[in-house]
Each structure stands twice: as structure tokens, then as C-alpha cells.
Protein backbone atom coordinates (compact mmCIF):
# COMPACT_ATOMS: atom_id res chain seq x y z
CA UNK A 1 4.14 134.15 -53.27
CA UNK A 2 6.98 136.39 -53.58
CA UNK A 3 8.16 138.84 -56.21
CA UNK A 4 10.52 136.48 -57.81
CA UNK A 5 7.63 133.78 -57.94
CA UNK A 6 4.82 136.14 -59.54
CA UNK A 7 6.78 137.91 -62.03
CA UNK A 8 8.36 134.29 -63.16
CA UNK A 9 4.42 133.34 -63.51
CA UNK A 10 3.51 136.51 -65.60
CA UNK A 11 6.20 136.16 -67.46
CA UNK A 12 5.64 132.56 -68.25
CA UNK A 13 2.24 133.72 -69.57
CA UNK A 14 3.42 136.22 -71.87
CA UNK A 15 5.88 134.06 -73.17
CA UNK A 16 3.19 132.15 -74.71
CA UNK A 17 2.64 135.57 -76.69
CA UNK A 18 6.65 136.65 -77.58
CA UNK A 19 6.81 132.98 -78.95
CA UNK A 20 4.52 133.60 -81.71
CA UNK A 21 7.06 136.15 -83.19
CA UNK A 22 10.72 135.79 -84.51
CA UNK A 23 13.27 137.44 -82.35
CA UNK A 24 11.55 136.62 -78.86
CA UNK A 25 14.24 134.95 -77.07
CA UNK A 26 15.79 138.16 -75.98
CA UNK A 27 17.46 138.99 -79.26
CA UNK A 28 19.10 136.08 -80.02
CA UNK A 29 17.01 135.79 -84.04
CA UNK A 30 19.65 138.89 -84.85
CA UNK A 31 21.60 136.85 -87.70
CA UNK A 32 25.43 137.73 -88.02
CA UNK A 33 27.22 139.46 -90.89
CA UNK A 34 29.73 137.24 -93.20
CA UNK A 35 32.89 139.37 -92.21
CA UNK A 36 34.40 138.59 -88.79
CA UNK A 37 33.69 141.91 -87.57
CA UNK A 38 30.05 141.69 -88.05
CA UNK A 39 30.18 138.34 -85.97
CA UNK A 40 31.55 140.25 -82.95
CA UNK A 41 29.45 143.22 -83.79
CA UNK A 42 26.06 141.38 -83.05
CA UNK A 43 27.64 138.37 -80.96
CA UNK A 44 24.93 138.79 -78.03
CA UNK A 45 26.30 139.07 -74.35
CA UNK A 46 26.57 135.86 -72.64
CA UNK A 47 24.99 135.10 -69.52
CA UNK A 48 28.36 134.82 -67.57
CA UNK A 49 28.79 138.76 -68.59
CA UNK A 50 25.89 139.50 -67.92
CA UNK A 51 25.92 138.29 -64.20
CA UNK A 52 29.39 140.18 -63.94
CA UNK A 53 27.39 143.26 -64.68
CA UNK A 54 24.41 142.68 -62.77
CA UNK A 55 26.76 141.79 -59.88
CA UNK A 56 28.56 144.68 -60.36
CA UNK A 57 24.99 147.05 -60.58
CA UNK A 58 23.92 145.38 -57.01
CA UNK A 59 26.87 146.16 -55.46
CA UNK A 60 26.86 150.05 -56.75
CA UNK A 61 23.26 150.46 -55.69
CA UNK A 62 24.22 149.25 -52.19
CA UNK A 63 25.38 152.61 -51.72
CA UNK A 64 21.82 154.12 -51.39
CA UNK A 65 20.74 155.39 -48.82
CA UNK A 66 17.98 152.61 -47.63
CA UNK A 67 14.85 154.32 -49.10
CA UNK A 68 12.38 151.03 -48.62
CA UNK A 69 13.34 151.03 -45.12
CA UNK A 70 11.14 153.41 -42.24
CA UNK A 71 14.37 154.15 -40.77
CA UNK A 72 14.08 156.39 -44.06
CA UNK A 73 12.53 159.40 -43.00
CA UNK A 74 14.08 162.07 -44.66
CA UNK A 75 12.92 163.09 -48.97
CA UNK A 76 10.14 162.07 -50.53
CA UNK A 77 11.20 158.90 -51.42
CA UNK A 78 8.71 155.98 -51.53
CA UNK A 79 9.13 152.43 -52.73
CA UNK A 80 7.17 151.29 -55.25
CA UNK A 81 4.16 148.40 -54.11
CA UNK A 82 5.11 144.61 -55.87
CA UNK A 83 2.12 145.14 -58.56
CA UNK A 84 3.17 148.44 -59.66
CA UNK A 85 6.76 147.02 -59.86
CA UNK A 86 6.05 143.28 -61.55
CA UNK A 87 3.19 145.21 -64.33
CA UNK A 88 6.13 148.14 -64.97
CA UNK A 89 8.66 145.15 -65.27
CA UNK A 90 6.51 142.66 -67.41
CA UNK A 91 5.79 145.16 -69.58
CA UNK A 92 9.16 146.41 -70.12
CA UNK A 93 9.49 143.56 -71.98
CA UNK A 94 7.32 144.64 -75.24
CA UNK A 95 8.54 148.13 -74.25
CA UNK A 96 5.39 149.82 -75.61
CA UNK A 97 5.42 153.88 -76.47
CA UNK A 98 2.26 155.72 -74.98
CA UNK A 99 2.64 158.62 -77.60
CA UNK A 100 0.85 157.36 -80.43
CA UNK A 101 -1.48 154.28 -80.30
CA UNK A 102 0.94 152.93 -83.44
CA UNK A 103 3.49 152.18 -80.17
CA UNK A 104 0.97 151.04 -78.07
CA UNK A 105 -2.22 150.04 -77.95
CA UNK A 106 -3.32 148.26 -74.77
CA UNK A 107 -1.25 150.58 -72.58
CA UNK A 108 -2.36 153.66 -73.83
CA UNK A 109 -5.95 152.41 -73.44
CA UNK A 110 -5.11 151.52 -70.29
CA UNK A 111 -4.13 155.36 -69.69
CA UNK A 112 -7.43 156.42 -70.74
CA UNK A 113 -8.72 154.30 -68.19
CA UNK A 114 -7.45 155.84 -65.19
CA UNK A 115 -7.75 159.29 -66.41
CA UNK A 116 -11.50 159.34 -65.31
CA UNK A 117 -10.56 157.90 -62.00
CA UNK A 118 -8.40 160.42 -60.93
CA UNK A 119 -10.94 162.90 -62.03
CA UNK A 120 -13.55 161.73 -59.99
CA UNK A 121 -11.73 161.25 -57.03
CA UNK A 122 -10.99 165.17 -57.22
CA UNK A 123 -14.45 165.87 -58.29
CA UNK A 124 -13.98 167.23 -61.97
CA UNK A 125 -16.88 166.76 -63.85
CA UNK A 126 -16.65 164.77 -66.67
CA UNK A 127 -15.41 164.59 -69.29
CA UNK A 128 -11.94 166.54 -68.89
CA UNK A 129 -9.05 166.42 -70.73
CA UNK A 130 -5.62 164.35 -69.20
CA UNK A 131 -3.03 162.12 -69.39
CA UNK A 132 0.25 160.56 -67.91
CA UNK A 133 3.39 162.84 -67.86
CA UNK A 134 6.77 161.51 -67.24
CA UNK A 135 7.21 163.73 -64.04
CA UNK A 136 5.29 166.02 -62.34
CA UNK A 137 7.49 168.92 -63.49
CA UNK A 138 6.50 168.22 -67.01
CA UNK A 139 2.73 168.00 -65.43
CA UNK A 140 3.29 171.25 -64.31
CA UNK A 141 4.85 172.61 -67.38
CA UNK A 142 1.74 171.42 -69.29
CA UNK A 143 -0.72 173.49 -66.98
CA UNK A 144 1.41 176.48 -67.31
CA UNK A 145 2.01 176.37 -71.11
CA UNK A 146 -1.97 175.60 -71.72
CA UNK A 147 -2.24 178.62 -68.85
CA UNK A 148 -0.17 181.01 -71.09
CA UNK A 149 -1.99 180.37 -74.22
CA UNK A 150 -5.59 180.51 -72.02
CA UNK A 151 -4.02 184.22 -71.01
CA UNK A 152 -1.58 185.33 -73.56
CA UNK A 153 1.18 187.81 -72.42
CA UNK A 154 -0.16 187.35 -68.66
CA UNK A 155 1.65 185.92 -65.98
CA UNK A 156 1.55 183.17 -62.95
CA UNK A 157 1.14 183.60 -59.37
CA UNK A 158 2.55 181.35 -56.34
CA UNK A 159 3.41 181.48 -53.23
CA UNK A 160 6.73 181.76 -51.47
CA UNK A 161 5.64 178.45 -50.29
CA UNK A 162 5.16 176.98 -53.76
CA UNK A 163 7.48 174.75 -55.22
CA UNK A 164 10.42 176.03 -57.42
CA UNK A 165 9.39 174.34 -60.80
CA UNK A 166 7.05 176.97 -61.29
CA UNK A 167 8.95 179.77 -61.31
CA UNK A 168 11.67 177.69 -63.30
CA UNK A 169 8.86 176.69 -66.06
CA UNK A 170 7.44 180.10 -66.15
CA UNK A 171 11.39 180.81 -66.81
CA UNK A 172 11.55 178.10 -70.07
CA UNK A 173 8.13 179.44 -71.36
CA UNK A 174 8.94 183.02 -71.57
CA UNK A 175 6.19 184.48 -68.94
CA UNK A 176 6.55 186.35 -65.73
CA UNK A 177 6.34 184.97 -62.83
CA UNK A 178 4.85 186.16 -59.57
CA UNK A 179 6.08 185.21 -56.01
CA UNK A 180 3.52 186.46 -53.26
CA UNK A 181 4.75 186.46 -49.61
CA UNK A 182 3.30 184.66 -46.64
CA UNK A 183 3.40 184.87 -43.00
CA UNK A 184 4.82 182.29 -40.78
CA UNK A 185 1.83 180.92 -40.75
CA UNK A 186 1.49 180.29 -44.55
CA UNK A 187 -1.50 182.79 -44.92
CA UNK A 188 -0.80 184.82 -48.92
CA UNK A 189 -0.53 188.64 -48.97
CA UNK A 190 -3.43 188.89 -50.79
CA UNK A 191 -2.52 192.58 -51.42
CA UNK A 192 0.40 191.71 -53.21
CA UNK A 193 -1.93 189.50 -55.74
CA UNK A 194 -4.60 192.85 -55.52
CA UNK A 195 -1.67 194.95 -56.88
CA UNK A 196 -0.61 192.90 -59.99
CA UNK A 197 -3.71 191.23 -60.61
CA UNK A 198 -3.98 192.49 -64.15
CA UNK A 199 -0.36 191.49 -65.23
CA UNK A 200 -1.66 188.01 -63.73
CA UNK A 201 -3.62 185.07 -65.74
CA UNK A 202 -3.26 182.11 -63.48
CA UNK A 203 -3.07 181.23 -59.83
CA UNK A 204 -1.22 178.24 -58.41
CA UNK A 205 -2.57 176.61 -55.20
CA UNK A 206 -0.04 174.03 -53.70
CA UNK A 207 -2.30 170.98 -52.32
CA UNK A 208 0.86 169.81 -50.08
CA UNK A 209 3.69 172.09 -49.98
CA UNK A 210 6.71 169.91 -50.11
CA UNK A 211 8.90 171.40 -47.31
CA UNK A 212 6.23 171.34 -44.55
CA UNK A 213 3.19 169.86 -46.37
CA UNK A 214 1.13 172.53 -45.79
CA UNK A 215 -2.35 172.33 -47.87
CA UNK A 216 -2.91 175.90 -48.86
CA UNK A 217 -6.40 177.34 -47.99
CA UNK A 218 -7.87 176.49 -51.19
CA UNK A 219 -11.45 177.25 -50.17
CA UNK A 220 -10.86 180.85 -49.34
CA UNK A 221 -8.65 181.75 -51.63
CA UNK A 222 -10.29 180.06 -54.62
CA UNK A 223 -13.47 182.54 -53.96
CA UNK A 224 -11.39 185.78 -54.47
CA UNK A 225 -9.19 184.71 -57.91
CA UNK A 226 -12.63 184.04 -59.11
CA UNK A 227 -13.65 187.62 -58.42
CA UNK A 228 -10.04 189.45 -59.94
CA UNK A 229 -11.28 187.10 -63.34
CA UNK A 230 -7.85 184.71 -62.43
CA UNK A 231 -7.27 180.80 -63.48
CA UNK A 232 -6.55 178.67 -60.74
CA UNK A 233 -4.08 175.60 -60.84
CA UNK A 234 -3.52 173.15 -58.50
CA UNK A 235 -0.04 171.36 -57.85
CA UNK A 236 -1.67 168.54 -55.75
CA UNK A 237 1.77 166.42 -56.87
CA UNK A 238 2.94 165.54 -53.59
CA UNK A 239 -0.56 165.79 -51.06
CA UNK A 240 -2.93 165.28 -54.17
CA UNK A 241 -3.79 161.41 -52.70
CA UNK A 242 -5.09 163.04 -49.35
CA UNK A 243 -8.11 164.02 -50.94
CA UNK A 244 -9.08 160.56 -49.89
CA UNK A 245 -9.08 161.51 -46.50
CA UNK A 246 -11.39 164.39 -46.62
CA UNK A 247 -14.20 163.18 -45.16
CA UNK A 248 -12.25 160.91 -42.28
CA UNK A 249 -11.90 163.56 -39.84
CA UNK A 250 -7.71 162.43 -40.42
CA UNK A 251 -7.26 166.50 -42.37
CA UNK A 252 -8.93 169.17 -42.51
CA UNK A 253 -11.41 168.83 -45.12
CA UNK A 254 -12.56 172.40 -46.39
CA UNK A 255 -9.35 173.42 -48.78
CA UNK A 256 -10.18 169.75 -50.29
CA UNK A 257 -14.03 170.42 -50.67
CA UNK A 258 -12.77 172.82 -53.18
CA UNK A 259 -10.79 170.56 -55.66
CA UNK A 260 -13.30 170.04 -58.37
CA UNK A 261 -13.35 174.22 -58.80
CA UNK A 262 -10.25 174.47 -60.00
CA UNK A 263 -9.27 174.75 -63.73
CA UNK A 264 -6.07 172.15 -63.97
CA UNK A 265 -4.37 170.32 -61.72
CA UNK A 266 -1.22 168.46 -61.14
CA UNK A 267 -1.25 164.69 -59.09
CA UNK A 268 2.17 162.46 -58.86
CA UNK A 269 1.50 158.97 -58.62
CA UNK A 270 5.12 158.08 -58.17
CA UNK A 271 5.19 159.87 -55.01
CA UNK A 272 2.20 158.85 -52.59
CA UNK A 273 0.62 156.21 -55.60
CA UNK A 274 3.19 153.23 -55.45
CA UNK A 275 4.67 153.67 -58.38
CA UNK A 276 8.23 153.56 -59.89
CA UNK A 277 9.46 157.22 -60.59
CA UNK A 278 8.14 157.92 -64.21
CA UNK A 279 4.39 158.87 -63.32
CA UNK A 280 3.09 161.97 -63.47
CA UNK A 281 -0.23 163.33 -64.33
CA UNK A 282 -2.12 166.74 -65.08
CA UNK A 283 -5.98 167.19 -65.54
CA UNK A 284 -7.93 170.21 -67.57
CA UNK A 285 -11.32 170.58 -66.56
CA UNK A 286 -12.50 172.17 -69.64
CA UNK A 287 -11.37 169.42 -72.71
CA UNK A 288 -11.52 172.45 -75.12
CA UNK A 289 -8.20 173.35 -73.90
CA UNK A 290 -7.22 170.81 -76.26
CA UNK A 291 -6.64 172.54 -79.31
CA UNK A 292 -3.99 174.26 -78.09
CA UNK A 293 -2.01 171.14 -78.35
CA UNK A 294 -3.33 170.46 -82.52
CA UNK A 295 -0.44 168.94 -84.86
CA UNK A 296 -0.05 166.95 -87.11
CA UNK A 297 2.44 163.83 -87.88
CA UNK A 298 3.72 162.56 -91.24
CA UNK A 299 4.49 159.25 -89.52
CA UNK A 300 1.76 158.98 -86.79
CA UNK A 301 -1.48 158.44 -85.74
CA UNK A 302 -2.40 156.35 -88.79
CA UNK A 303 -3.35 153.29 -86.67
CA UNK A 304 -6.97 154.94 -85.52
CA UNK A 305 -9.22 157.85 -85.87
CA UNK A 306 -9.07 157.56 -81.93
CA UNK A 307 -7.25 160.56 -80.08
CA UNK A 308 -3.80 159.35 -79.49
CA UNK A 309 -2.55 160.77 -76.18
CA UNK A 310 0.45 162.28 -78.21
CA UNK A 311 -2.17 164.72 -79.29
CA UNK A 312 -2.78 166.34 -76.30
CA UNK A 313 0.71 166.59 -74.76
CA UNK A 314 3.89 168.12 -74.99
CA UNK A 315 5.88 165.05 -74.78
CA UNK A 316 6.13 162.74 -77.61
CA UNK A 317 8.03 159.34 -76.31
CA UNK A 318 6.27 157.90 -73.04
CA UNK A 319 6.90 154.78 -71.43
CA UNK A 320 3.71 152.50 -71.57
CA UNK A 321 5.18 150.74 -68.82
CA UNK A 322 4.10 153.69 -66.47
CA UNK A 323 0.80 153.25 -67.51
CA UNK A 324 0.34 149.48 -66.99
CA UNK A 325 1.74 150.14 -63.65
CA UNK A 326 -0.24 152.19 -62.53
CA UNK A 327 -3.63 150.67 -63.91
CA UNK A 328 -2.90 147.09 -62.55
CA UNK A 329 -2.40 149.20 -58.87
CA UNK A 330 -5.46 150.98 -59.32
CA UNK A 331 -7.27 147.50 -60.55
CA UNK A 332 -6.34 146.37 -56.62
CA UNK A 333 -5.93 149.78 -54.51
CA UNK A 334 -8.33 151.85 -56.58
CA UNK A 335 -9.27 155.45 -55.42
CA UNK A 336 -12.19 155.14 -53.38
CA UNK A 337 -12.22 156.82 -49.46
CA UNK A 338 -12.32 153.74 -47.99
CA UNK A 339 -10.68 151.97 -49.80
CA UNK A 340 -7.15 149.97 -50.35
CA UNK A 341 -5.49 153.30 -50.96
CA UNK A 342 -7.31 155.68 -48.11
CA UNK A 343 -6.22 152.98 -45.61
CA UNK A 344 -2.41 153.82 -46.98
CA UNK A 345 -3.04 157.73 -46.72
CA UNK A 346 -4.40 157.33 -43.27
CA UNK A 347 -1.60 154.91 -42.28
CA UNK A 348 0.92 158.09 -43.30
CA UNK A 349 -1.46 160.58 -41.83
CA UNK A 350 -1.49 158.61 -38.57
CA UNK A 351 2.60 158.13 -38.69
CA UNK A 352 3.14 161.87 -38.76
CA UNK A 353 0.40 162.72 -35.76
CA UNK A 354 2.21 160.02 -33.56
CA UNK A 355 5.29 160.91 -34.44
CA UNK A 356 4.75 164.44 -33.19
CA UNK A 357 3.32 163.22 -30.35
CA UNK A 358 6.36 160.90 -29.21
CA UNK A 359 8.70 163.78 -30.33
CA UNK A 360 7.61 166.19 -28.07
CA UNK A 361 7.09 163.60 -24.92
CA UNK A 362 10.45 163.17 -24.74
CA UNK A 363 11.23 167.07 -23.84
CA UNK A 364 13.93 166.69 -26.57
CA UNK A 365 12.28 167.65 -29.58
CA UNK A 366 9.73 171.21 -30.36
CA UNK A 367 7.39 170.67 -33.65
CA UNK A 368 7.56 173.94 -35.08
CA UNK A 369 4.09 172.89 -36.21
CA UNK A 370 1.20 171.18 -36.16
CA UNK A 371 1.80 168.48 -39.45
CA UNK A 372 -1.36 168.52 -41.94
CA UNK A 373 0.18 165.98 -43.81
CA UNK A 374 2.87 163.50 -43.46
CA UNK A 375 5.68 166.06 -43.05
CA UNK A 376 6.95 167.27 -39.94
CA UNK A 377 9.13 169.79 -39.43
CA UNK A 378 11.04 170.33 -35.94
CA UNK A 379 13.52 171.02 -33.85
CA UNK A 380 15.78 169.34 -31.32
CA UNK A 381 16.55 171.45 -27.96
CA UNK A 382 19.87 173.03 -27.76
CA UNK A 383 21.85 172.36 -24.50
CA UNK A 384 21.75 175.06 -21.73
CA UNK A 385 25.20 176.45 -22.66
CA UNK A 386 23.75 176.69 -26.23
CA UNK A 387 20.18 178.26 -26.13
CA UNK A 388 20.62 180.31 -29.59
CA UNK A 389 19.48 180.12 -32.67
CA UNK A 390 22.98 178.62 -33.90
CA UNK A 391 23.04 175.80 -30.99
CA UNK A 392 19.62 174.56 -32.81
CA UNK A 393 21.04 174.31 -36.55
CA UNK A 394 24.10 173.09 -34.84
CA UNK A 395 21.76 170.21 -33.57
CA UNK A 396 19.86 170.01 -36.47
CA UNK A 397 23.19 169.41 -38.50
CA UNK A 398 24.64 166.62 -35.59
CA UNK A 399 21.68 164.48 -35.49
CA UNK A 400 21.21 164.26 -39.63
CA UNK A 401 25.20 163.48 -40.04
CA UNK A 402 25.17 160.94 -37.08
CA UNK A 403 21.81 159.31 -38.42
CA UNK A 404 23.37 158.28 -41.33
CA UNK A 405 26.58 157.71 -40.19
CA UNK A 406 25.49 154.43 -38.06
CA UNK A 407 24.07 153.28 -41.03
CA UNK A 408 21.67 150.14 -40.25
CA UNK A 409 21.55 151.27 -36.71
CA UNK A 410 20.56 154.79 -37.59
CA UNK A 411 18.05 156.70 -39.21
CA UNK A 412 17.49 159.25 -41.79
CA UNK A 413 16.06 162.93 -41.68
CA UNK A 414 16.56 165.77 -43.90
CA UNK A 415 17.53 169.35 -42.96
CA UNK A 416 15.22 172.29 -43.63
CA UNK A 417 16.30 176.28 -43.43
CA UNK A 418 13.34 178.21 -42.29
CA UNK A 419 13.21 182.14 -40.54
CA UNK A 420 14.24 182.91 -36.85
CA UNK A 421 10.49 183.88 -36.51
CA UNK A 422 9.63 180.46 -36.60
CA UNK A 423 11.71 178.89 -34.30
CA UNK A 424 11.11 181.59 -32.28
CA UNK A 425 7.99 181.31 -32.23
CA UNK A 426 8.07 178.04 -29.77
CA UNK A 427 11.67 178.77 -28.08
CA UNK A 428 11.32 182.49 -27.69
CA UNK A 429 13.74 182.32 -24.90
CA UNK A 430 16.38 181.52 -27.70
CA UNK A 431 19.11 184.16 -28.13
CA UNK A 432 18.20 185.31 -32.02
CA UNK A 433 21.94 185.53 -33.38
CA UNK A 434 20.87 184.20 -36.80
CA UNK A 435 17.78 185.41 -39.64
CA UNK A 436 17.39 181.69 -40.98
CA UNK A 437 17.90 178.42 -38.89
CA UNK A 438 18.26 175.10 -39.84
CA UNK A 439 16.07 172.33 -38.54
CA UNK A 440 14.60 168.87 -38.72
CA UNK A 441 12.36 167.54 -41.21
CA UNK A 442 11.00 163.77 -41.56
CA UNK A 443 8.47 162.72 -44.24
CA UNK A 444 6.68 159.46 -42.68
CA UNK A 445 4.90 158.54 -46.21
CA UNK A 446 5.64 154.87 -46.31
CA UNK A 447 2.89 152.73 -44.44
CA UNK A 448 5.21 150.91 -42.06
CA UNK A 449 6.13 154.15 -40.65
CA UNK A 450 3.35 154.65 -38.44
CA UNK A 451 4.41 151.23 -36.15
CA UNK A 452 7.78 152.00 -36.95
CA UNK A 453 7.17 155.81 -34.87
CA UNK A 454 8.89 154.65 -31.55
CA UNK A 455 11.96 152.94 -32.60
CA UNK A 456 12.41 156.32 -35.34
CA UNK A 457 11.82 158.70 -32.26
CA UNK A 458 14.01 156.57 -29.83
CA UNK A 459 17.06 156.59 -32.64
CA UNK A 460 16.65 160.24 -32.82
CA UNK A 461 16.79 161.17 -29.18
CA UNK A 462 19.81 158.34 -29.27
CA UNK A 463 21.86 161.22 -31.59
CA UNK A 464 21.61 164.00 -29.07
């Protein structure tokens, strides 16, 4: 049955519902005024204008870039599954508000529901305290605001390796912020941390960096904030949904052993989850953390003495649609190893392995590293009249404007600016005329990319 089909079913079934109450024909109840003007003023579109419009919208959104498609391979970009898509759609229809359980009910139940599945999966012990964010910036925000009242006055800790929203957010809430160096290789300097440790309250641990999709070594660092007294946070919002792999021998499994330790942390279902952008989520181990959020509403929260999820988060309006999306997916994927949703993990895991792989057989191509995710980064081989540093972002910057260019026919990478060190670290016969260079970076997170590996590699080579 295809999309078209099901949602026409659902909808049919609702209908039923919407009938029972004036105004369910799309608007159409809305009775005009007795002046002229009124008449026009709530006339209701026709369908011929609407089709203009729609006609219009599909022709404007043809100038994507073709993010369903695994010639994709360039942001983190990931089309939504048909369930996630037909329960967001159906039940944009009631348009329920997830802040208060006076905007809606089922969804926000529905929300409470997968709030314990998440935290099993990254073995909290229950109960904790969590809910559905619109992004997960505003996930993030959340940890670091509930972080600042945890540790008043005290600041965060990252990496140079972390992504910018924390430094930003640390920015909007008024706290310092603390960037600690790595090496190449991604390891902290833990010295750095030693030295400011008392000016520090929490730690964040990226789970997935998003530029290489490294998985910071939770289980040794973890150990030591403990002993300088620090909160740790995790932003697991882009390699969060790898934790199912941790015991397939697909990743490395100790940094994920490690999850359950932490104090918050940060997932994104509308990245590696299926669902429409709009999904976030952040987890406190310890509920108490709560109270920091206490208000009150002269309006709200009259419906039930149950917590309404507008009581424990910053945001007020919240699409219930997210919610319902992202339950119905979990009702068929769920979050089990071996499960529905493991078997799409592994499918990305096993897309970036071969991919790095067929890269490098071709002589053309040098992976700067070993992927632990689905991210690679790379390199393509400068000519022999071009062995420099340059000649490789000069590559870099030919193959990602040709890929697109050939639209259809092409394919689609993104560019990436990382030291000399690093590229010199598997050309070192390179002549180093340049500190940073720019080079090649694919994220292979949609299932069909790891069949799709040979044509992607053989349109690459195609653009040297």
C-alpha cells in the first residue's frame, strides 16, 4: 500500500471522529459577516487556488538538493520513514499542543510513553525525568540551564571537538564556557580540565561528534570528572541510536557501557530516528532536578493533577504531532538491539566501513580515519604536479562542485576544514604550504546507502 493509500485510510478513520464536531470540513462552518467585506474576509480558498499554490510549493521544493536519495551523502540529512510521516501528518489535523495536557491529551501521553524507552535503552535507571524538545539545541539548552542551577556561578566544559551550540547556549545563559584542546587523535588535555576544574560544574561528552563522528572515550573520562566532583552531560544527538549496536561487535562498545553513568543526556530522533525535523529529546537521571523548572499558570494545567510536560521544560508550545510520530515508529521499530531499529544502525554502520573500504581500493581516495560511526572523512589524491596541501583542498573543492553540478547523475559530499597534521599524517610526502586543509566528508546514515556504496564511490572517482 503506498503513502497516498494509508494516509487516505487513516484519515478516513478519523473522519468518523472530526464529524462529530461543527467546523470539521476544513473550516468551511466559519459563517460570513453581513457587510461585503466580511464575505471576502472569511470566503475560504477554493480548491482551484489551492492547487495553484500547491503546484507552485512542488515546483520551489524541486530545488533541493535530493536528500531521500543515497546519492545524498553529504549533511546530516535523513528522510523521515512513511509511519513517522503519515502519524505526524494525521495528526496535524487536530493539531494538538504537548505543553499542557489542556492541548493535548493522547499525544502528550503518548510522550510519556517513550520517555522510559529511551531511558532504558541508555541504561538510566528508572524513573528519570524527560521529555520531547523541539530540537536538539533546545535539548541541549535544557541540560545546560538545569546544569547552571545544579552548579550556580560554575561553568561548562567541551571539547574542541564538541559541537558549537554549547558554547553558543552557555553564551544565552550567562555562564562561562570552557573549550579543552585535543590531539589529532581526539584524546582531551586533561590538564587543561585539571587547571580550571574549580571554575567548572559540568562536563559535556559528545556521543558522535558531528564532523567526524567520533564517540568520545566516555569510559575513561567519565572515571576522572567523577573524582574533580564534575557533572557529566552527554550530547548523544547525532550517534545517541548507536548504543544499539554496543554489543554487535559493529562499534566499539566500552565509551557506550558507560551511558547510564551520566547525569543528562541529549538524543535527536529526527536525525538517526526517522522522524520529521521537530524531535528532540533530553533525559535527567535524577527527577529531583525538576523543581528547578516549578511555575505556575493562570490559564493552565487545570485539566489534571497529572504533571503536564509544560512543567518540566523550558518551552511552552510543542507540536503533539512530534510525539505521535515518533510513538507510532517506536510501536513498529522499537529500541531493542536486535531489533527493527539496530538492523537500521547496523545498515549505516556497515555503509560507512564499505565505503572506506571501496574508497581506498581505488588508490584515489586516503581516509584520514578509521569511521566509528557513519561519517567518513577523507581525502582525494592530488595529481603529481600538485602533491601539496593546496592541490588536496583544491580537489576537495572540484569533486563537491562537480557532484552537484551533474545533478541526477552526480552525487553529494560536504567539505570539511581540518589541520595540516592530519592530512599529513597519511600523505606526509605532501608539501605543507597551508595550516588547515579542506577535505571530503560523506555521512552514509540512510539505510540504502550501504548497497548504494559502489555506484557512490564509482561517481566520486568519476569527478577526478
Amino acid at each position: 500500500m503506498n503513502r497516498l493509500a494509508l494516509l487516505t485510510q487513516a484519515l478516513s478513520s478519523l473522519q468518523s471522529w472530526l464529524n462529530r464536531f461543527p467546523g470539521s470540513d476544513g473550516g468551511a462552518a466559519v459563517q460570513p459577516g453581513e457587510s461585503g467585506d466580511a464575505d471576502q474576509l472569511h470566503r475560504q480558498p477554493s480548491s482551484g487556488e489551492m492547487e495553484t499554490v500547491l503546484t507552485e510549493l512542488v515546483r520551489r521544493l524541486e530545488g533541493n538538493y535530493p536528500f531521500h536519495s543515497p546519492v545524498y551523502a553529504g549533511q546530516m540529512l535523513k528522510p523521515p520513514h512513511e509511519l513517522a510521516w503519515l502519524a505526524h501528518s494525521l495528526t496535524m489535523l487536530i493539531n494538538p499542543n504537548n505543553h499542557a495536557l489542556d492541548g493535548g491529551p493522547p499525544t502528550s501521553v503518548m510522550e510519556k510513553e517513550v520517555i522510559p524507552q529511551f531511558a532504558r535503552m541508555f541504561g538510566f535507571t528508572e524513573p528519570v525525568l524527560g521529555h520531547l524538545t523541539s530540537s536538539g539545541t533546545i535539548a541541549n539548552l535544557e541540560a545546560l540551564w538545569v546544569a547552571r542551577n545544579v552548579h550556580p556561578g560554575k561553568g561548562i566544559a567541551f571539547s574542541d571537538q564538541a559541537h558549537y551550540t554549547h558554547e553558543r547556549m552557555c553564551s544565552v545563559l550567562g555562564i562561562p564556557s570552557f573549550k579543552i584542546s585535543t590531539t589529532p587523535a581526539g584524546e582531551w588535555n586533561l590538564h587543561e580540565l585539571e587547571s580550571i576544574k574549580d571554575r567548572v560544574g559540568t562536563v559535556v561528552v559528545t556521543m558522535g561528534t558531528t564532523g567526524a563522528g567520533r564517540v568520545e572515550p566516555l569510559h575513561e573520562l567519565l572515571p576522572l570528572f567523577r573524582e574533580m566532583g564534575l557533572r557529566v552531560h552527554l550530547d548523544a544527538a547525532y550517534g545517541g541510536y548507536f548504543k544499539l549496536l554496543e554489543g554487535t561487535g559493529a562499534i566499539d562498545p566500552l565509551p557506550w557501557g558507560w551511558t547510564g553513568e551520566a547525569d543528562s543526556l541529549v538524543i535527536d530522533p529526527h536525525k538517526h530516528g526517522l522522524q520529521p525535523y521537530g524531535c528532540g529529546c533530553v533525559l535527567f537521571r535524577d527527577p529531583a532536578v525538576g523543581r528547578y523548572y516549578k511555575h505556575d499558570s493562570p490559564y493552565t494545567y487545570f485539566s489534571s493533577d497529572d504533571l503536564h510536560l509544560g512543567e518540566i521544560s523550558l518551552e511552552c508550545s510543542r507540536a503533539g504531532a512530534a510525539a505521535a510520530g515518533l510513538w507510532a515508529t517506536l510501536q513498529v521499530f522499537g529500541l531493542e538491539p536486535m531489533g527493527r531499529m539496530g538492523q537500521v544502525m547496523q545498515y549505516c554502520r556497515k555503509a560507512a566501513v564499505r565505503f572506506a573500504d571501496a574508497a581506498v581500493a581505488t588508490g584515489r581516495f586516503v581516509m584520514l580515519e578509521a569511521p566509528e560511526l557513519d561519517i567518513v572523512v577523507y581525502a582525494g589524491v592530488p595529481e603529481v604536479g600538485a602533491r601539496t596541501l593546496r592541490g588536496v583542498s583544491a580537489v576537495s573543492e572540484r569533486v563537491f562542485r562537480r557532484g552537484m553540478e551533474r545533478g541526477a547523475d552526480g552525487v553529494y559530499v560536504s567539505l570539511y576544514t581540518v589541520p595540516a597534521s592530519q592530512v599529513l599524517n597519511v600523505m606526509p610526502d605532501l608539501q605543507p604550504d597551508a595550516e588547515t586543509v579542506t577535505v571530503l566528508r560523506s555521512v552514509l546514515m540512510k539505510p540504502e546507502h550501504r548497497d548504494f556504496v559502489p555506484e557512490l564511490v564509482r561517481r566520486l572517482e568519476s569527478l577526478l
